[in-house]
N, C-alpha and C. Protein backbone atom coordinates (compact mmCIF):
# COMPACT_ATOMS: atom_id res chain seq x y z
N UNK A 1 10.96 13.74 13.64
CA UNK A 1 10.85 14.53 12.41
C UNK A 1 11.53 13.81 11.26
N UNK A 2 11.39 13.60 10.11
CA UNK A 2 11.78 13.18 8.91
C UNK A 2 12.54 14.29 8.46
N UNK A 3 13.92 13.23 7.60
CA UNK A 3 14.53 14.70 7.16
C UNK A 3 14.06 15.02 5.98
N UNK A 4 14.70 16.10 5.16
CA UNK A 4 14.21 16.48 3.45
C UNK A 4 14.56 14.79 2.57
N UNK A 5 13.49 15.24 1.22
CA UNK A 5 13.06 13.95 1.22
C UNK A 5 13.22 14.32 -0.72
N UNK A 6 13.91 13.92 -1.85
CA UNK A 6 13.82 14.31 -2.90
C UNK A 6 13.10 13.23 -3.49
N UNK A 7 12.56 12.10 -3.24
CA UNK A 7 12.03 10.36 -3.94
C UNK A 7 10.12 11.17 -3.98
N UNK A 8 9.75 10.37 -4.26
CA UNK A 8 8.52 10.10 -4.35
C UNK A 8 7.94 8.82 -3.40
N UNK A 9 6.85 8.89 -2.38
CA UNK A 9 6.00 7.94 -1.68
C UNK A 9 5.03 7.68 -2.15
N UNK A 10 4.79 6.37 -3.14
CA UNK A 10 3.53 6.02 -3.79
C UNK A 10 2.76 5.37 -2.74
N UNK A 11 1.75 5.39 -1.88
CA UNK A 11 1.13 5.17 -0.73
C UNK A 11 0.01 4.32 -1.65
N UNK A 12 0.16 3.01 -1.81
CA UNK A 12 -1.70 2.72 -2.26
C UNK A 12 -2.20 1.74 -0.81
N UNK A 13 -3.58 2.57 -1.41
CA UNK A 13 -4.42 1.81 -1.12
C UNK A 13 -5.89 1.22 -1.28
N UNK A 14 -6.78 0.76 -0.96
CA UNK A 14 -7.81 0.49 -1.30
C UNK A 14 -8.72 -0.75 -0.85
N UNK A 15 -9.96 -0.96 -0.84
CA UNK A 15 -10.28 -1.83 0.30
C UNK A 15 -10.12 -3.22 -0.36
N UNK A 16 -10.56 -4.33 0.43
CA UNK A 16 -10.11 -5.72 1.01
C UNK A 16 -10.93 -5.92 -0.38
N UNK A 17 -10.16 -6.81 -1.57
CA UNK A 17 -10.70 -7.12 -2.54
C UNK A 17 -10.78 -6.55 -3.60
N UNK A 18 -9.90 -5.31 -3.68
CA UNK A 18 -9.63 -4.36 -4.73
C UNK A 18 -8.41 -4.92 -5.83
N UNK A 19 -7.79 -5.96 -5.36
CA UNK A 19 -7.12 -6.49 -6.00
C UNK A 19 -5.08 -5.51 -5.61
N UNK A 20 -5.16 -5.16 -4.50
CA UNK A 20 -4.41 -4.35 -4.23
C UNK A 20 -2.62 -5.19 -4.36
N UNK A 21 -3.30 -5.80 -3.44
CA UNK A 21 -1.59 -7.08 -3.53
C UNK A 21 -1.52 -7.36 -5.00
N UNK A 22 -2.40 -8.04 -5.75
CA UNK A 22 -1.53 -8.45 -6.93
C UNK A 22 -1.33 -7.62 -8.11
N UNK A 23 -1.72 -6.41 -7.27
CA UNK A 23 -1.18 -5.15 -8.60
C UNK A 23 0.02 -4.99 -7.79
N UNK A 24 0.44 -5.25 -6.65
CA UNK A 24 1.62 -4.57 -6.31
C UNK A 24 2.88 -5.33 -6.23
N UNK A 25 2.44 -7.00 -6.19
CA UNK A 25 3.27 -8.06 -6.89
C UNK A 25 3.73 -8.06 -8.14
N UNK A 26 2.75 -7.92 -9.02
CA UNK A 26 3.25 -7.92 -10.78
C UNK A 26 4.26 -6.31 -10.97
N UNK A 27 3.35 -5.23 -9.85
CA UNK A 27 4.61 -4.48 -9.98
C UNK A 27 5.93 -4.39 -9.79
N UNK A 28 5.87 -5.33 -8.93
CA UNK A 28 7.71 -5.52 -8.18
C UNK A 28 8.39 -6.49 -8.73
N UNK A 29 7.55 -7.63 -9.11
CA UNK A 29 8.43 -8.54 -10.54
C UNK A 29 8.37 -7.57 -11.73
N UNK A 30 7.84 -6.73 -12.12
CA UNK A 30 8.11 -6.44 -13.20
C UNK A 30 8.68 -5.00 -13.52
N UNK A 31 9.22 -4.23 -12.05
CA UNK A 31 10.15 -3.78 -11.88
C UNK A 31 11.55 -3.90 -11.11
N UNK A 32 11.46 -5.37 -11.33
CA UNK A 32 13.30 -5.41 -10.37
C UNK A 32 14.45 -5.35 -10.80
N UNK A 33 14.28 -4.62 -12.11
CA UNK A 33 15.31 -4.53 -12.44
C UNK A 33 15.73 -3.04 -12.49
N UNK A 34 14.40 -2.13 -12.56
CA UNK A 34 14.78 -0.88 -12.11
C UNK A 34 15.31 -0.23 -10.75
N UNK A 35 16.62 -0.07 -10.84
CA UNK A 35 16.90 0.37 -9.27
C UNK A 35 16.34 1.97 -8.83
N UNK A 36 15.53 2.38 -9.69
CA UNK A 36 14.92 3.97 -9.11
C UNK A 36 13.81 3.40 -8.21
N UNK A 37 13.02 1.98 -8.16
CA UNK A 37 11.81 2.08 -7.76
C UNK A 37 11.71 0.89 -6.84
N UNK A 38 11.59 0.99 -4.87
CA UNK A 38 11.48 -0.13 -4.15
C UNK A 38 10.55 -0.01 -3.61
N UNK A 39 10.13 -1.21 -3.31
CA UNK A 39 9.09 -1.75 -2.76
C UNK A 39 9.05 -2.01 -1.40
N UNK A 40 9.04 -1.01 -0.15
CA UNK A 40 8.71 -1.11 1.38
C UNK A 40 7.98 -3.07 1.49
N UNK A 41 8.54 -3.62 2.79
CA UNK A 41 7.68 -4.55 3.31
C UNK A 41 7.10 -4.04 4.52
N UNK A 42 6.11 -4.45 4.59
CA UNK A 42 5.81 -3.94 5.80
C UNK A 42 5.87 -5.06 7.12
N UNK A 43 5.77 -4.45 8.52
CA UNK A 43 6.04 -5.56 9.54
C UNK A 43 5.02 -5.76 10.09
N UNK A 44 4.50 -6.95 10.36
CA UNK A 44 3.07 -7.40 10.70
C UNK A 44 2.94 -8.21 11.83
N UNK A 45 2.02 -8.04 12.68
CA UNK A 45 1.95 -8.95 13.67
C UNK A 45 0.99 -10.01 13.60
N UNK A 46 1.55 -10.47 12.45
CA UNK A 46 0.84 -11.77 11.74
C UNK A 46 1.71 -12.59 11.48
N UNK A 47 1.60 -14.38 11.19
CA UNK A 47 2.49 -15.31 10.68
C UNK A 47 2.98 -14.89 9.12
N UNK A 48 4.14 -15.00 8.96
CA UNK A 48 4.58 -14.87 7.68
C UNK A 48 3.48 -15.46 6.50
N UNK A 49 3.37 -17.15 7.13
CA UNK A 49 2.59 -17.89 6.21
C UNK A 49 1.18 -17.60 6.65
N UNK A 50 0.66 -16.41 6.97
CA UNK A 50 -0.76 -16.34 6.97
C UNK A 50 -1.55 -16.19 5.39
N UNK A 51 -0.74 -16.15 4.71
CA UNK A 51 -1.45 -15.56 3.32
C UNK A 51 -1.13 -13.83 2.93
N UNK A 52 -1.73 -13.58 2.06
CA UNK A 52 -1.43 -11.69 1.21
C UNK A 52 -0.24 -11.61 1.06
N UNK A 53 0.27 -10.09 1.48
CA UNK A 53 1.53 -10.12 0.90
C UNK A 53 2.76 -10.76 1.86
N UNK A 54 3.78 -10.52 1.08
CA UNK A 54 5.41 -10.81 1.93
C UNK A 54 5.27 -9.53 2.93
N UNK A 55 5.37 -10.26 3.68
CA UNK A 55 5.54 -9.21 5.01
C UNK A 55 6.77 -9.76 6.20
N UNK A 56 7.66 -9.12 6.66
CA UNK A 56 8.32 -9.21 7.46
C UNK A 56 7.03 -9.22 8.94
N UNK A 57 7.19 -10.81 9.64
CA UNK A 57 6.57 -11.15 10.50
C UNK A 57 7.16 -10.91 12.09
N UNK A 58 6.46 -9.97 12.74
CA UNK A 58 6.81 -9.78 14.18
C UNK A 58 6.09 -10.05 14.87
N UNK A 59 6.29 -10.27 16.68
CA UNK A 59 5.77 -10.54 17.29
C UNK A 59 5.30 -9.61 18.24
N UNK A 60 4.35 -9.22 19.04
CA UNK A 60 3.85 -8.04 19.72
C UNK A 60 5.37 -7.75 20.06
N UNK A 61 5.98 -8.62 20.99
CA UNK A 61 6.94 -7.78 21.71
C UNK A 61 7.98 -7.43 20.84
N UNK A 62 8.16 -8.10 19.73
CA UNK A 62 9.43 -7.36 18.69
C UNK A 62 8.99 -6.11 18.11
N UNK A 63 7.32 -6.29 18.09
CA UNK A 63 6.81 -4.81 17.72
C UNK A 63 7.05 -3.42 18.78
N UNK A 64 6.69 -4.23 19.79
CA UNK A 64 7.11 -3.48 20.71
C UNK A 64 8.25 -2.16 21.41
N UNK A 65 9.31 -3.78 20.76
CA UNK A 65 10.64 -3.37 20.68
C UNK A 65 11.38 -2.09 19.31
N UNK A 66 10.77 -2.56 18.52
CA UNK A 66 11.16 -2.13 17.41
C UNK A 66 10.48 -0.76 17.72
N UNK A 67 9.35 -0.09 18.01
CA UNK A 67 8.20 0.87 18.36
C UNK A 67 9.31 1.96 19.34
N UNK A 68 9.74 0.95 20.83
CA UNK A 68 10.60 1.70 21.53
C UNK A 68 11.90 2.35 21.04
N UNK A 69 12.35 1.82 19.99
CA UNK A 69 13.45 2.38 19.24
C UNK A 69 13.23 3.62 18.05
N UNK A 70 12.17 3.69 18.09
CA UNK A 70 11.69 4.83 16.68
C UNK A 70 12.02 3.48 15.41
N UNK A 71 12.05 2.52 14.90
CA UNK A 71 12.21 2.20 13.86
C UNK A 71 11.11 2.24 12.95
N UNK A 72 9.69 2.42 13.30
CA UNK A 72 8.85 2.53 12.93
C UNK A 72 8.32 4.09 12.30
N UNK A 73 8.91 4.57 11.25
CA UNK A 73 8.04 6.28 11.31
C UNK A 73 6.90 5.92 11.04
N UNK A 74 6.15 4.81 10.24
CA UNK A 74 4.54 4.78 10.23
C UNK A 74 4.29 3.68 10.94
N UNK A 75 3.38 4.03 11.29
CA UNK A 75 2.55 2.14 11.72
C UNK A 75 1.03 2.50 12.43
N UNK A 76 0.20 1.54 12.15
CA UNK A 76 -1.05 1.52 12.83
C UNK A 76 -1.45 0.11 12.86
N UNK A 77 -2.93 0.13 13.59
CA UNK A 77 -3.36 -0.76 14.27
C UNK A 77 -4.56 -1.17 13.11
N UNK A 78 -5.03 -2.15 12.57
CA UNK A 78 -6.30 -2.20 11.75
C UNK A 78 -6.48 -3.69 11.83
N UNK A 79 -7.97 -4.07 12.73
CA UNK A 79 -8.48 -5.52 12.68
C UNK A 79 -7.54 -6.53 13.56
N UNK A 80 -7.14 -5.25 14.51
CA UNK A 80 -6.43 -6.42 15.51
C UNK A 80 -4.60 -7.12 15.50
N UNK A 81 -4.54 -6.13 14.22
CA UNK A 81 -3.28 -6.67 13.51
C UNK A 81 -2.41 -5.27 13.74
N UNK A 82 -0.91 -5.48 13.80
CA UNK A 82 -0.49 -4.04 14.08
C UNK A 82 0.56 -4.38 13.14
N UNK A 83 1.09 -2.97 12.22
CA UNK A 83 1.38 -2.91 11.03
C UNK A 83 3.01 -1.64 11.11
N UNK A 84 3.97 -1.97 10.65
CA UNK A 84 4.70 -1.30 11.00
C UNK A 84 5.43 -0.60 9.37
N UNK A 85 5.86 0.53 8.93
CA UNK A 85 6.77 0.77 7.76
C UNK A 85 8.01 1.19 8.34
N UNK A 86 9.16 0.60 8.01
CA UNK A 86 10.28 0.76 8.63
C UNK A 86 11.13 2.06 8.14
N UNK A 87 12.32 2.28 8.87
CA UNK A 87 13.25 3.36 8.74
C UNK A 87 13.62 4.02 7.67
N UNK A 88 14.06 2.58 6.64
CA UNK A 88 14.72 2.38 5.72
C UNK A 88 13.96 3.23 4.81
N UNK A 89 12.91 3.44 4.36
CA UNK A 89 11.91 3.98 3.76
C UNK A 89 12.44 5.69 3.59
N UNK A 90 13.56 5.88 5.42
CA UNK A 90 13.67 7.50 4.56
C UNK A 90 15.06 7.90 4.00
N UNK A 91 15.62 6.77 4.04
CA UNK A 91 17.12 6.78 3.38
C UNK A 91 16.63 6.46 1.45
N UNK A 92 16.06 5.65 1.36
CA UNK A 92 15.17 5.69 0.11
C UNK A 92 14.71 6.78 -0.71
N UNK A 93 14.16 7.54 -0.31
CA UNK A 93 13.71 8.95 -0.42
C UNK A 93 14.51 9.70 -0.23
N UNK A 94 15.08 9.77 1.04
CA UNK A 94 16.29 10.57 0.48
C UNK A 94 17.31 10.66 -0.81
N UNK A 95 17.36 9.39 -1.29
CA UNK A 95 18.31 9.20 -2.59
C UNK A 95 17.56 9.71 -3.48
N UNK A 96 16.50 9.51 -3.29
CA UNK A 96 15.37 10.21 -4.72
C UNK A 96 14.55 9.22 -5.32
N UNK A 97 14.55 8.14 -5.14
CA UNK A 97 13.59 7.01 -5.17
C UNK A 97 12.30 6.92 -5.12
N UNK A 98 11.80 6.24 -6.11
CA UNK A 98 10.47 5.98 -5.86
C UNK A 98 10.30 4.71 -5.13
N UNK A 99 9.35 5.38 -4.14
CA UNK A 99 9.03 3.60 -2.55
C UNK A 99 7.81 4.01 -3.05
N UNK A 100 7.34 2.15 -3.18
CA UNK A 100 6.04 2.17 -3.33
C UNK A 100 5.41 1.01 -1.80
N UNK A 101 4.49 1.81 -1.20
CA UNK A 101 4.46 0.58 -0.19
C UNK A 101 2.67 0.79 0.06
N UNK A 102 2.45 -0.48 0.77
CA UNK A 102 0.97 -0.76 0.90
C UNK A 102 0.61 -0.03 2.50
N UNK A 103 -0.66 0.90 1.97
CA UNK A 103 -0.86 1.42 3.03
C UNK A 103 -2.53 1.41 3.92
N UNK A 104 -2.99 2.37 4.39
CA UNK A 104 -3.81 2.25 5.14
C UNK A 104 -4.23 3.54 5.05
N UNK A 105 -5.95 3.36 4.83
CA UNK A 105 -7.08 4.92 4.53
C UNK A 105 -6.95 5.40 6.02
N UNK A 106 -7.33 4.50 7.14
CA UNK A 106 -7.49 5.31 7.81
C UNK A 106 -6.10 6.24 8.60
N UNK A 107 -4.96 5.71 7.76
CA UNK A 107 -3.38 5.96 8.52
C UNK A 107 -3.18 7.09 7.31
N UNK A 108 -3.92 7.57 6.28
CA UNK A 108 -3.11 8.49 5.50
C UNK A 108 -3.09 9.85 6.05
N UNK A 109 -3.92 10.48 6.80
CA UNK A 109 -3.58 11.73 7.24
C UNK A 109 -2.70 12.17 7.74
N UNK A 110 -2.09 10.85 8.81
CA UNK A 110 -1.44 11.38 9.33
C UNK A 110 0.32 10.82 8.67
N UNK A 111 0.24 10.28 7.57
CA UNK A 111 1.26 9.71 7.06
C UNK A 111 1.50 11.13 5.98
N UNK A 112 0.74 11.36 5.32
CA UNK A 112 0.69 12.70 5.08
C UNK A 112 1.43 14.20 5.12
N UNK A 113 0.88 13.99 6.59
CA UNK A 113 2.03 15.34 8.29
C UNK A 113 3.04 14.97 7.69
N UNK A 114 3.28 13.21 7.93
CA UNK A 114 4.85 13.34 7.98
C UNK A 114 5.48 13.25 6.79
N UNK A 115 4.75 12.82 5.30
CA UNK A 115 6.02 12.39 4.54
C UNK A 115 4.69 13.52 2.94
N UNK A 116 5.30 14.51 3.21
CA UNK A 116 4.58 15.94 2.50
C UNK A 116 4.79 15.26 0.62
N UNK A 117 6.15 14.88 0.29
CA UNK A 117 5.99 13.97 -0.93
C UNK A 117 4.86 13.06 -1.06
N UNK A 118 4.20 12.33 -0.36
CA UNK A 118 3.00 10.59 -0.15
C UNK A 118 2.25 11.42 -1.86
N UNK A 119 2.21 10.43 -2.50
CA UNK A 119 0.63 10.65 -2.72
C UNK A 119 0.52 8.83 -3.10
N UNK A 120 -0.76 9.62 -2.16
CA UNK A 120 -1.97 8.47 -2.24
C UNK A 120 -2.23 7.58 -3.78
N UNK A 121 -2.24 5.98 -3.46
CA UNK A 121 -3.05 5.47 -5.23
C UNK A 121 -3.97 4.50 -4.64
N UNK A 122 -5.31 5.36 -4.89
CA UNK A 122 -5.99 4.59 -4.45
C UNK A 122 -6.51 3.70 -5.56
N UNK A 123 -7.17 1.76 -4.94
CA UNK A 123 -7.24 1.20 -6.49
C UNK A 123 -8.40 1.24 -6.11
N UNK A 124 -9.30 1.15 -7.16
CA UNK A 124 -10.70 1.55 -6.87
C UNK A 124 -11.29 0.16 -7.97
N UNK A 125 -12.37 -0.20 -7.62
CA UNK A 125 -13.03 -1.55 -8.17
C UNK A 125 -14.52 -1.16 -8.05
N UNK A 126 -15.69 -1.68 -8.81
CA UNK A 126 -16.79 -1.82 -8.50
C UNK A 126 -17.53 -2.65 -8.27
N UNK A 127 -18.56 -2.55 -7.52
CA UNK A 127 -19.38 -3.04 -6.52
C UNK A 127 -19.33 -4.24 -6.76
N UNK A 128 -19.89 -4.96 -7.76
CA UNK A 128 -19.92 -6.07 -8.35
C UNK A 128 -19.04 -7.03 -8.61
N UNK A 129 -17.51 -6.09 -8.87
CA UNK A 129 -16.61 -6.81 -9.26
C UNK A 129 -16.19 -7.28 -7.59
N UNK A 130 -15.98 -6.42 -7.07
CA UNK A 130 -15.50 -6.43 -5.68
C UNK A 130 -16.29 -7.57 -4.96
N UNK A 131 -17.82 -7.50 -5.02
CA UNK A 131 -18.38 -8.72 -4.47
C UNK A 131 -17.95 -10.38 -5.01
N UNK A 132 -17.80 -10.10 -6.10
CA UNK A 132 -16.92 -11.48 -6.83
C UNK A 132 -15.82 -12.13 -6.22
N UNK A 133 -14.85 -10.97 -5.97
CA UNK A 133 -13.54 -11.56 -5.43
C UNK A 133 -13.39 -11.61 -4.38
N UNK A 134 -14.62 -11.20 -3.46
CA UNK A 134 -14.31 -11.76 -2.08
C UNK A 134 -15.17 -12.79 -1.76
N UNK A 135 -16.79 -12.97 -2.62
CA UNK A 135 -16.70 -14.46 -2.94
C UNK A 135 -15.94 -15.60 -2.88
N UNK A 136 -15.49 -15.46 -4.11
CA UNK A 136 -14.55 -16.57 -4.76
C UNK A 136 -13.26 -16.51 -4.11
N UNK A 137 -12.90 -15.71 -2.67
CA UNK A 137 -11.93 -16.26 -1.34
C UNK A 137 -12.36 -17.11 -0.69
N UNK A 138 -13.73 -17.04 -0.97
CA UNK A 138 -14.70 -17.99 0.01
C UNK A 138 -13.77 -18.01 1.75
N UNK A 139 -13.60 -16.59 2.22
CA UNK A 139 -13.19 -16.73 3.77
C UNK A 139 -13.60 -16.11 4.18
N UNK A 140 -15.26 -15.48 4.00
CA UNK A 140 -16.43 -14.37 4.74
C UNK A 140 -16.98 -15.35 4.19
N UNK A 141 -18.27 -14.95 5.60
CA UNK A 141 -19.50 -15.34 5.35
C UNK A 141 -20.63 -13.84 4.29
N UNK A 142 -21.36 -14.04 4.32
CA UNK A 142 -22.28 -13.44 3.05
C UNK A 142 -22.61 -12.13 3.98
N UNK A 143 -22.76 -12.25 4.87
CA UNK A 143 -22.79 -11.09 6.06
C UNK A 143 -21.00 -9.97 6.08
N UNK A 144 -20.33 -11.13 6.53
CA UNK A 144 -19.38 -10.23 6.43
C UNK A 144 -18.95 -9.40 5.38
N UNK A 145 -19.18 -10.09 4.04
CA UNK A 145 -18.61 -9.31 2.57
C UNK A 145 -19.60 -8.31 2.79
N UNK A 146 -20.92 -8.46 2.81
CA UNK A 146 -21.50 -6.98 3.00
C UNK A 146 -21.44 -6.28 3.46
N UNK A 147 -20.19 -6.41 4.52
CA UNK A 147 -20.28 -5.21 5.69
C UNK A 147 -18.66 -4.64 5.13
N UNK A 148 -17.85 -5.72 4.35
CA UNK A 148 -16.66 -5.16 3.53
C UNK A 148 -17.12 -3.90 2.31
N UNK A 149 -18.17 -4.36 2.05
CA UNK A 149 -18.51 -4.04 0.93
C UNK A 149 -19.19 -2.02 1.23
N UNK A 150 -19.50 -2.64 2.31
CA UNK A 150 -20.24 -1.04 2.96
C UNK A 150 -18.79 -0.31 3.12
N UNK A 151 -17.73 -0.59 3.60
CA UNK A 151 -16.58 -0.09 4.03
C UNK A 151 -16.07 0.46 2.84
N UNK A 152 -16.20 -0.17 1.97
CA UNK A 152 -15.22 0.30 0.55
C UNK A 152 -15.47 1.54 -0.07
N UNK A 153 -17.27 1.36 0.51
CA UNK A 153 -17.90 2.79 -0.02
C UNK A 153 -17.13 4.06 0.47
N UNK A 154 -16.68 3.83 1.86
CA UNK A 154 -15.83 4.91 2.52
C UNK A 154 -14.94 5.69 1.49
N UNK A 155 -14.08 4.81 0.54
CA UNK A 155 -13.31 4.86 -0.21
C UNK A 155 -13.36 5.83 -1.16
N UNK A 156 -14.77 5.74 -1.56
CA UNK A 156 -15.41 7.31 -2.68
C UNK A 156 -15.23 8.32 -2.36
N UNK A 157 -15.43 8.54 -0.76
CA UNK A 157 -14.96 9.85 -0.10
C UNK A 157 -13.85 10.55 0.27
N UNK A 158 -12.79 9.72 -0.56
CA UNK A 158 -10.93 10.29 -0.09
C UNK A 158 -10.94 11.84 -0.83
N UNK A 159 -10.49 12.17 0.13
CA UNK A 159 -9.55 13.20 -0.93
C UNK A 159 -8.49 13.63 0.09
N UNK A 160 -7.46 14.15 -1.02
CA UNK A 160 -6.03 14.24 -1.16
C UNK A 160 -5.70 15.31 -1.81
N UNK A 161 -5.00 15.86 -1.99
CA UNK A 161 -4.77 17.26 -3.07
C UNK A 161 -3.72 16.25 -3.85
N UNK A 162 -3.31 15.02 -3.87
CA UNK A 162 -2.03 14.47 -4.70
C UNK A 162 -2.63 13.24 -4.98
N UNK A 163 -3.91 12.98 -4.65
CA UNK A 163 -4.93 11.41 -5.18
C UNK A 163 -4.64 10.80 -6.35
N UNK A 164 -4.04 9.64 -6.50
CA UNK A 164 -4.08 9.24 -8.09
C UNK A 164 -5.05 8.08 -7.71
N UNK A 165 -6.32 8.34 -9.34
CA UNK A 165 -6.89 6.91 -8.79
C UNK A 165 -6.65 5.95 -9.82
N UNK A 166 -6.95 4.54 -9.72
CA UNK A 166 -6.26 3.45 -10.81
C UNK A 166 -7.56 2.13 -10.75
N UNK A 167 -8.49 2.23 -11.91
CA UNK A 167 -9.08 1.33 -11.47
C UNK A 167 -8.67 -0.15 -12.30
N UNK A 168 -9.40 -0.92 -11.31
CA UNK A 168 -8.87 -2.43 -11.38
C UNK A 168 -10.14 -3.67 -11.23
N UNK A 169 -10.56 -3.28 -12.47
CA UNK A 169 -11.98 -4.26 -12.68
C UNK A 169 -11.66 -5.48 -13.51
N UNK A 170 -10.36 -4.79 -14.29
CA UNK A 170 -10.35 -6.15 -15.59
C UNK A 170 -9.43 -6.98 -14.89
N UNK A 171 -8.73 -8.06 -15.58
CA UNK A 171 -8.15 -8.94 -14.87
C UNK A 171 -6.49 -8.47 -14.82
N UNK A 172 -5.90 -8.87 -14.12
CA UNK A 172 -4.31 -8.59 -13.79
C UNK A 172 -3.90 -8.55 -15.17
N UNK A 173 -3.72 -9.11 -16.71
CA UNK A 173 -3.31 -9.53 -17.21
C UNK A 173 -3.35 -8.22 -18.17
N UNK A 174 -4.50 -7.46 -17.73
CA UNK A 174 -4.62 -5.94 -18.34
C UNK A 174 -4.84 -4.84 -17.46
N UNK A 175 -4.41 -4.97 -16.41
CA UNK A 175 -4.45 -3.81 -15.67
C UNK A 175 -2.82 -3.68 -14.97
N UNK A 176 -2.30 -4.83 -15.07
CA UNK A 176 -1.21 -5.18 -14.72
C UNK A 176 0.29 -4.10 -14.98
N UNK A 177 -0.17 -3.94 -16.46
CA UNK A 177 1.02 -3.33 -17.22
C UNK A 177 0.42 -1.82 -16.50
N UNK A 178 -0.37 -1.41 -16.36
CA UNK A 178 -1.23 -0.02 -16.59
C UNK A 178 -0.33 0.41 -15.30
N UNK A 179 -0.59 -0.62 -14.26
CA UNK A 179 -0.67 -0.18 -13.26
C UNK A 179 1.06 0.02 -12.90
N UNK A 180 2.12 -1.03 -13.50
CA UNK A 180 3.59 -0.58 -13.49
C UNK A 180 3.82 0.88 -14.24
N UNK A 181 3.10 0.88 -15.60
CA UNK A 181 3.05 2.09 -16.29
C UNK A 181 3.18 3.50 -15.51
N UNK A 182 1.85 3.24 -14.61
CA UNK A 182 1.95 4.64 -13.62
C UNK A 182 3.54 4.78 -12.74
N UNK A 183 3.60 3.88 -12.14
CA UNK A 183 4.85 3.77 -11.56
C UNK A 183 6.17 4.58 -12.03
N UNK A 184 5.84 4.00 -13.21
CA UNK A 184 6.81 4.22 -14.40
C UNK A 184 7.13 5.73 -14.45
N UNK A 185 5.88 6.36 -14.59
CA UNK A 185 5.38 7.73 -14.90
C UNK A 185 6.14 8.20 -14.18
N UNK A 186 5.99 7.87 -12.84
CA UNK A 186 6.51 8.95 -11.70
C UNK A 186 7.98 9.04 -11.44
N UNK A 187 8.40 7.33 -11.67
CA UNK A 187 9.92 7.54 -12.21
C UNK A 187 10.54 8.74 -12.71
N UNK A 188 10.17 8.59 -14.19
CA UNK A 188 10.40 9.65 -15.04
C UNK A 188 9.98 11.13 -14.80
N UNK A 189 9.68 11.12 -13.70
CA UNK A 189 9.35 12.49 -13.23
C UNK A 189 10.33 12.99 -11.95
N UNK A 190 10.82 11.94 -11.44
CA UNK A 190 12.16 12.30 -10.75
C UNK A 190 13.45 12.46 -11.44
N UNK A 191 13.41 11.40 -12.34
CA UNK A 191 14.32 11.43 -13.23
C UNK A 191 14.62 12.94 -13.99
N UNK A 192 14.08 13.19 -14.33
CA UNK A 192 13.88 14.73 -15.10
C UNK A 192 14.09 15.96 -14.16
N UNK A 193 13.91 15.66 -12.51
CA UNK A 193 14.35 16.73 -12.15
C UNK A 193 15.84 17.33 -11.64
């Protein structure tokens, strides 16, 4: 059980090519100097240097380990990869903090149950734009982006009673600020209470 929780859980997410990491990079350089607002890593059973974000890198059995201890209140499994959000996340919230951490559509329900503050940010992109930037990764074949691309559609169908959505078509350089802005918002909404 999680204890009472006064922070805010900004949960985003959104599919592969939404531009999700580097809205959530420019957010964390360009809030480190605010101590109301941290940024969860998450633990991955991937190489550090695989690419995306900074992720604290484990190995099945440290996942394992870490799993047998409760250090994990969230974690799921997606594409073979197993994904952990650590402890620390409810001492955070407890202080009253805003944690912003990268999450998972199909893990929000039940992240949800447990942490009744979450709301969801989903980044939302269109069709077109989205086919561009997973292009120009050039690491799918023309088959696979279409079958990313079918997935994202999933995405139209969220709902949340606490949904914020944030779209992210233009380039970092103007969606960038928008997207700390919101952040910002919610700050000031703990702040005030």
């Amino acid at each position: 059980m999680v204890p009472e929780m006064s922070g805010v859980l900004l949960y985003v997410i959104g599919p592969s090519g939404s531009g999700k990491d580097s809205l959530m990079l420019h957010a964390r350089r360009s809030l480190e100097q605010d101590s109301s607002v941290v940024f969860a890593h998450r633990y991955i059973t991937r190489p550090h240097d695989a690419g995306g974000e900074n992720h604290v890198a484990l190995s099945e059995a440290e996942f394992d380990s870490r799993m047998a201890r409760k250090l994990f209140p969230m974690h799921w499994r997606s594409h073979g990869v197993r994904y952990g959000i650590g402890c620390e996340i409810n001492q955070w919230l407890a202080k009253g903090l805003i944690v912003v951490m990268n999450g998972s559509r199909a893990y929000l329900q039940q992240a949800s149950k447990n942490y009744p503050e979450l709301m969801p940010l989903l980044i939302e992109v269109s069709a077109d734009v989205l086919r561009g930037r997973l292009q120009s990764r050039g690491r799918e074949t023309g088959s696979e982006i279409d079958a990313r691309l079918m997935r994202a559609e999933e995405f139209k169908t969220l709902q949340h009673p606490s949904l914020l959505r944030f779209r992210n078509d233009a380039p970092l350089d103007e969606t960038g600020p928008a997207f700390v802005e919101l952040i910002r918002s919610k700050t000031r909404v703990i702040k005030c209470n």
